[in-house]
C-alpha atoms as a PDB file:
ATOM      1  CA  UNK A   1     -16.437   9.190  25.901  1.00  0.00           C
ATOM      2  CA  UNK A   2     -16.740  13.244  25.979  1.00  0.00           C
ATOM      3  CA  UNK A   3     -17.786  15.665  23.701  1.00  0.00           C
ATOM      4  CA  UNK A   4     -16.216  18.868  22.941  1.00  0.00           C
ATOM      5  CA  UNK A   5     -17.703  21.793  24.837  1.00  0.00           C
ATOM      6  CA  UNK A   6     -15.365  24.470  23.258  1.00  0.00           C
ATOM      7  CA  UNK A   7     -12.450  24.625  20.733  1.00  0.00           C
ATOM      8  CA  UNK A   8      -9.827  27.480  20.269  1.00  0.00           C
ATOM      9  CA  UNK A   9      -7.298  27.717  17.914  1.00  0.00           C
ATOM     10  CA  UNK A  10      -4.221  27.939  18.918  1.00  0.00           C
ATOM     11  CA  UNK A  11      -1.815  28.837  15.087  1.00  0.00           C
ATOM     12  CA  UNK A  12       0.290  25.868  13.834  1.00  0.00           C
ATOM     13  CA  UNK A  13       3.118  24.088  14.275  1.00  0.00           C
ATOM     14  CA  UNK A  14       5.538  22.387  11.379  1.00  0.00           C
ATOM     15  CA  UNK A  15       6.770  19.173  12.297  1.00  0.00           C
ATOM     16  CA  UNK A  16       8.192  16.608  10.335  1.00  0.00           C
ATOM     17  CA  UNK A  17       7.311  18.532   6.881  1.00  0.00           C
ATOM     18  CA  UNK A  18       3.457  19.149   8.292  1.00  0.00           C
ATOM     19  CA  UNK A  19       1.786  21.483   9.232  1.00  0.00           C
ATOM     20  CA  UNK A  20      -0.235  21.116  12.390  1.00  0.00           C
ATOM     21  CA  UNK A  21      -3.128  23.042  13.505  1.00  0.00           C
ATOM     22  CA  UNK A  22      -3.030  23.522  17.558  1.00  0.00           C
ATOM     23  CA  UNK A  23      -6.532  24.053  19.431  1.00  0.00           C
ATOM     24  CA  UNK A  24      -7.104  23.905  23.156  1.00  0.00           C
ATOM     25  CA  UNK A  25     -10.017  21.754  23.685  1.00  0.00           C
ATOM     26  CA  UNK A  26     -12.490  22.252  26.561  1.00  0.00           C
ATOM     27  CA  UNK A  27     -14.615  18.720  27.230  1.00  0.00           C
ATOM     28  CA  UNK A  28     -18.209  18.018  28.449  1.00  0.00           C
ATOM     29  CA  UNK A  29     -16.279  16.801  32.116  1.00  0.00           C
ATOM     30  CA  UNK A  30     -14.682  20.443  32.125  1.00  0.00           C
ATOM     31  CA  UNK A  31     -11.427  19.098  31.580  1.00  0.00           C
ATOM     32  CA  UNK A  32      -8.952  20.990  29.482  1.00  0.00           C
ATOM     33  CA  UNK A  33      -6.094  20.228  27.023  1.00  0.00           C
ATOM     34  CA  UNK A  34      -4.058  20.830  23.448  1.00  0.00           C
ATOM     35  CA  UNK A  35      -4.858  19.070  20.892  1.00  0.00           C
ATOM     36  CA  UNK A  36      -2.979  18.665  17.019  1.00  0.00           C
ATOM     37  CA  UNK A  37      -4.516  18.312  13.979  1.00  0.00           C
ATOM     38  CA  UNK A  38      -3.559  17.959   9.933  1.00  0.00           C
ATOM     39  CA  UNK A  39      -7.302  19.646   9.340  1.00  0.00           C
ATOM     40  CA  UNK A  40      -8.600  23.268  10.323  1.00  0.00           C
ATOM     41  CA  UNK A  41     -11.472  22.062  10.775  1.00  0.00           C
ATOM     42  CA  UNK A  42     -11.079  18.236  12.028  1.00  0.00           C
ATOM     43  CA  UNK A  43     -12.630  18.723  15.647  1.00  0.00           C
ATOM     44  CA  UNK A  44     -15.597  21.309  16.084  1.00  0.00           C
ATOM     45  CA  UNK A  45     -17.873  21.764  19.066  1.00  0.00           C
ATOM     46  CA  UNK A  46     -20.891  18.972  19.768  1.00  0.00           C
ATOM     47  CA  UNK A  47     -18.070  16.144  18.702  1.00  0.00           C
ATOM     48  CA  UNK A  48     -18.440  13.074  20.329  1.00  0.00           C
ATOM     49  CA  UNK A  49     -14.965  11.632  21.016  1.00  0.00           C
ATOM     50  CA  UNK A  50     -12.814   8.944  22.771  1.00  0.00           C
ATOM     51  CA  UNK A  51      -9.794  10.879  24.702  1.00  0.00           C
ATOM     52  CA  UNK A  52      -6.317  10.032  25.661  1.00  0.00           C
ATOM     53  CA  UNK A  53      -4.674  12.783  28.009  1.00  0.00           C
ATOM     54  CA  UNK A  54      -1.500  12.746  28.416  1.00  0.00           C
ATOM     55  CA  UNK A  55       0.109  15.002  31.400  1.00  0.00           C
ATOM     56  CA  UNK A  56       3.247  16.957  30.262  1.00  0.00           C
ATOM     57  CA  UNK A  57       5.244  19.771  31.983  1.00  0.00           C
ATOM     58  CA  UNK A  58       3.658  21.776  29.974  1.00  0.00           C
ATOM     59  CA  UNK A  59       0.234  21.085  30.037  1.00  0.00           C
ATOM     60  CA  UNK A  60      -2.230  18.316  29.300  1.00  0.00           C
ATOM     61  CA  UNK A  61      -2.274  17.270  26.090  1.00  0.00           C
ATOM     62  CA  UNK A  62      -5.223  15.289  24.397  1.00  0.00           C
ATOM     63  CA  UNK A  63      -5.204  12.366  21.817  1.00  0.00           C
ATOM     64  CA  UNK A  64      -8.785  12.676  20.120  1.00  0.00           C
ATOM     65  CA  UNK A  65     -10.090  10.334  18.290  1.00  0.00           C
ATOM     66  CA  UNK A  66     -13.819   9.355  16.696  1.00  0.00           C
ATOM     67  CA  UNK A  67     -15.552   6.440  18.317  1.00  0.00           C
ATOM     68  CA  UNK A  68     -16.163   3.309  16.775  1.00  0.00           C
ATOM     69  CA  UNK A  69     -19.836   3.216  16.602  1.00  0.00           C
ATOM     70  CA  UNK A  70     -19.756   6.813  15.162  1.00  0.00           C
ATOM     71  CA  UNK A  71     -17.357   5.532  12.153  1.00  0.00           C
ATOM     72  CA  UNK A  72     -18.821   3.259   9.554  1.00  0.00           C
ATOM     73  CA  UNK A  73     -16.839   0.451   7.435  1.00  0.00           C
ATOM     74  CA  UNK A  74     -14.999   2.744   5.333  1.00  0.00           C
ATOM     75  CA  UNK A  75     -13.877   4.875   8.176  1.00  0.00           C
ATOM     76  CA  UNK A  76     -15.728   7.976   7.251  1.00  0.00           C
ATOM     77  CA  UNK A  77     -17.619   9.757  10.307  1.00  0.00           C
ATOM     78  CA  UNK A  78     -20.776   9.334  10.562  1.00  0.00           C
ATOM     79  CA  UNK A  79     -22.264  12.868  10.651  1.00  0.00           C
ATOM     80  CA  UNK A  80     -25.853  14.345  11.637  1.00  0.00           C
ATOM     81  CA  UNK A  81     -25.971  14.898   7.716  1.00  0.00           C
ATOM     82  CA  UNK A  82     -25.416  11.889   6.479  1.00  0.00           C
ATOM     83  CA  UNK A  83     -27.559   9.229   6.062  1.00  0.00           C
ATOM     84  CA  UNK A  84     -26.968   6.359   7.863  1.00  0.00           C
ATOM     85  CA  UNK A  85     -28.787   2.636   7.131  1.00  0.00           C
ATOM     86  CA  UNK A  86     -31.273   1.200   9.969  1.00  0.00           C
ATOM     87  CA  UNK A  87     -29.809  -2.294  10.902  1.00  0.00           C
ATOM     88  CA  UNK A  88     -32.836  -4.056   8.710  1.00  0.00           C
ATOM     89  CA  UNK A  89     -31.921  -1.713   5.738  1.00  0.00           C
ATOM     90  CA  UNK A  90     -27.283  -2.665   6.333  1.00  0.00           C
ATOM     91  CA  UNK A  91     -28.297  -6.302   6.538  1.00  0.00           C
ATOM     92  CA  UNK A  92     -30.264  -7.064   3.005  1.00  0.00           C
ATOM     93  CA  UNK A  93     -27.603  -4.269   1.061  1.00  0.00           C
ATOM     94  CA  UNK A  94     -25.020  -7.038   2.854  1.00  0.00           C
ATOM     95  CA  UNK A  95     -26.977 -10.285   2.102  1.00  0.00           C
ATOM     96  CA  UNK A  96     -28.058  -8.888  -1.752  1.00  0.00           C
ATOM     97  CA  UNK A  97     -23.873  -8.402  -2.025  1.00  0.00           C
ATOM     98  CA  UNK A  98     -23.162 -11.804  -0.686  1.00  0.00           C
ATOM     99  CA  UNK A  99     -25.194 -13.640  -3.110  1.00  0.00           C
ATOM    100  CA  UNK A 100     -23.993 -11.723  -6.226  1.00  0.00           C
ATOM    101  CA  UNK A 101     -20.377 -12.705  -4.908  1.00  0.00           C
ATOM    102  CA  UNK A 102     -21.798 -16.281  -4.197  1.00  0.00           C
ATOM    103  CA  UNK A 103     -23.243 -16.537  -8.070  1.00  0.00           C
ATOM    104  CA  UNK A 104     -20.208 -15.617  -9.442  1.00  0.00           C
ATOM    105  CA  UNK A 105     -18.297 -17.956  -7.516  1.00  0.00           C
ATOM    106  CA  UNK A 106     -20.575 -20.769  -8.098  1.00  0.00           C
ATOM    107  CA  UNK A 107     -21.066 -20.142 -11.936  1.00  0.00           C
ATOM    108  CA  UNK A 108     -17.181 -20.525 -12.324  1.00  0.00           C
ATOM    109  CA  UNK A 109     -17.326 -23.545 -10.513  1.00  0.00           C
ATOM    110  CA  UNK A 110     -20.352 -25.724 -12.306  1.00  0.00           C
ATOM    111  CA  UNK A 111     -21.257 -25.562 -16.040  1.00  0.00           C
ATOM    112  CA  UNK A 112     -22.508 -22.898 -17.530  1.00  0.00           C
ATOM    113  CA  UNK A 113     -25.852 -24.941 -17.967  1.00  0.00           C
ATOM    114  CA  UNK A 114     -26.304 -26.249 -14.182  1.00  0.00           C
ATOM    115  CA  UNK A 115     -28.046 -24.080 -11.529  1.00  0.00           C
ATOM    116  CA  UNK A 116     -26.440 -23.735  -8.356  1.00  0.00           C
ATOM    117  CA  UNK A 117     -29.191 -25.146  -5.436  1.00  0.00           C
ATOM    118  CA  UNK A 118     -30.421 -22.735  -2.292  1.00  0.00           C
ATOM    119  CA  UNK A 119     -28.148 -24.681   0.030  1.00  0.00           C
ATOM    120  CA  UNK A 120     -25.451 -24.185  -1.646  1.00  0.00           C
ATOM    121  CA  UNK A 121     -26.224 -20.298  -2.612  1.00  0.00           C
ATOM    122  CA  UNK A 122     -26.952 -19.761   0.997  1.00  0.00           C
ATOM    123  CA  UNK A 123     -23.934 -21.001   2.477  1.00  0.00           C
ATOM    124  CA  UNK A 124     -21.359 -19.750  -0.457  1.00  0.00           C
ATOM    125  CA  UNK A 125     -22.936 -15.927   0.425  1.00  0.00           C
ATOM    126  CA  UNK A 126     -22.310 -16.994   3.979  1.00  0.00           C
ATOM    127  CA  UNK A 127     -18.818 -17.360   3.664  1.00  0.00           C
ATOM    128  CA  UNK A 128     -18.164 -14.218   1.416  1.00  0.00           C
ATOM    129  CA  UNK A 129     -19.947 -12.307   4.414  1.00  0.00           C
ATOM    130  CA  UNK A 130     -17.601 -13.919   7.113  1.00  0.00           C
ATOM    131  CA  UNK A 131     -14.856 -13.911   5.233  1.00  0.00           C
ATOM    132  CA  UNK A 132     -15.451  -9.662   4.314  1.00  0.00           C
ATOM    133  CA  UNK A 133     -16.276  -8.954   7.825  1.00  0.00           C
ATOM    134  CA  UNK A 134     -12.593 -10.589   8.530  1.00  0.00           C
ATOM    135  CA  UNK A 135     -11.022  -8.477   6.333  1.00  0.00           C
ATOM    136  CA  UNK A 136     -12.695  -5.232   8.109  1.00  0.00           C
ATOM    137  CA  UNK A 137     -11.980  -6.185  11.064  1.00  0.00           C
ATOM    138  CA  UNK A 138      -8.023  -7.153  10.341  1.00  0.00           C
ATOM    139  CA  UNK A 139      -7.579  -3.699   8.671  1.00  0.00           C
ATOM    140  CA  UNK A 140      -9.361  -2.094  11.629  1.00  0.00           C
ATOM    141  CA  UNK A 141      -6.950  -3.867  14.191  1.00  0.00           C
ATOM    142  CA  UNK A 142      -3.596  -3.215  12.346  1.00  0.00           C
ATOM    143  CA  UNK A 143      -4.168   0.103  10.120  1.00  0.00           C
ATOM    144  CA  UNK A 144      -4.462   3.805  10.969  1.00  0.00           C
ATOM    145  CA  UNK A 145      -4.925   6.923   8.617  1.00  0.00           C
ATOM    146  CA  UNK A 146      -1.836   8.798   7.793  1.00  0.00           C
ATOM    147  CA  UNK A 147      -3.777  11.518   9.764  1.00  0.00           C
ATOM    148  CA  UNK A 148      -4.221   9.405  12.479  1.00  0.00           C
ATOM    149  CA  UNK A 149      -0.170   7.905  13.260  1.00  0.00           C
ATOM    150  CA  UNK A 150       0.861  11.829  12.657  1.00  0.00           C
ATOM    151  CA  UNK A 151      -1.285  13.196  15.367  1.00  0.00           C
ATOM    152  CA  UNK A 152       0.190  10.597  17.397  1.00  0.00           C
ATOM    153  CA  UNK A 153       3.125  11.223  17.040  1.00  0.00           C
ATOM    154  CA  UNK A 154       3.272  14.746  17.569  1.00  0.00           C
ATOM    155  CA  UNK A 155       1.581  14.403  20.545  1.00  0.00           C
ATOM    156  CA  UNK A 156       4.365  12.180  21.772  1.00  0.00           C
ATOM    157  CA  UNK A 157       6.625  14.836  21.194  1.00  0.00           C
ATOM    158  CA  UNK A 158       8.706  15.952  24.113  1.00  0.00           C
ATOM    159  CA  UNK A 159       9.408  19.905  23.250  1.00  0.00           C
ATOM    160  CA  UNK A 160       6.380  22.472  23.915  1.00  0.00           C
ATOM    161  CA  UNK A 161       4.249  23.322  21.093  1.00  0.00           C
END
């Protein structure tokens, strides 16, 4: 984990239809590399992020990308503007979702007259939770932004940029 000490822009690059801004990056461990982006301004100074370097003849070149604790579910960063929920707050906006999913599945199942029991509310919400957090964590494993897989790629690429 680093953070971004300086950033310089370095003009763009097209590749593959895109244009590509190019910044040298200096880190918090004094370290020093190029970095692509889609976004003028998708790295700026005080940025917390994980680092792959990758040695080239023509330099180092870094892979940045946010960390996971700094992201929440829906992949946004987490900024010092935004307002994040304390860990009390996340888990009743989770459990108050779980048992409106958990109503709605019960009322389809019994009559329209018959009132699901606490048991049964309980662990019904408990399964939409675990089977939601499955999903997240699926996507999280096997998806990447469109951003993300470009950057990548680019800085895979053999030629100088």
């Amino acid at each position: 984990m680093n953070k971004i000490k300086s950033i310089q822009g370095g003009g763009t690059l097209n590749l593959h239809g895109k244009t590509f801004y190019k910044f040298e990056v200096l880190l918090d461990d004094d370290t020093t590399g190029e970095v692509l982006a889609l976004k003028a301004d998708r790295w700026k100074v005080g940025d917390e992020v994980e680092v792959q370097r990758q040695s080239t003849n023509y330099g180092t070149r870094f892979k940045l990308s946010v960390p996971e604790a700094n992201q929440n579910t829906s992949g946004f960063q987490r900024g010092n503007g935004g307002r994040s929920a304390d860990p009390e707050t996340q888990l009743r906006i989770d459990a108050s979702w779980a048992i409106g999913q958990a109503v709605t599945l019960l009322s389809s199942k019994l009559e329209l007259t018959a009132v699901p029991s606490h048991v049964e509310l309980v662990k019904t919400a408990l399964n939409v939770l675990d089977a939601r957090n499955a999903v997240i964590a699926a996507m999280k494993q096997t998806t990447k932004t469109e951003e993300e897989q470009a950057e990548e790629d680019a800085a895979h690429m053999p030629n100088k940029f």
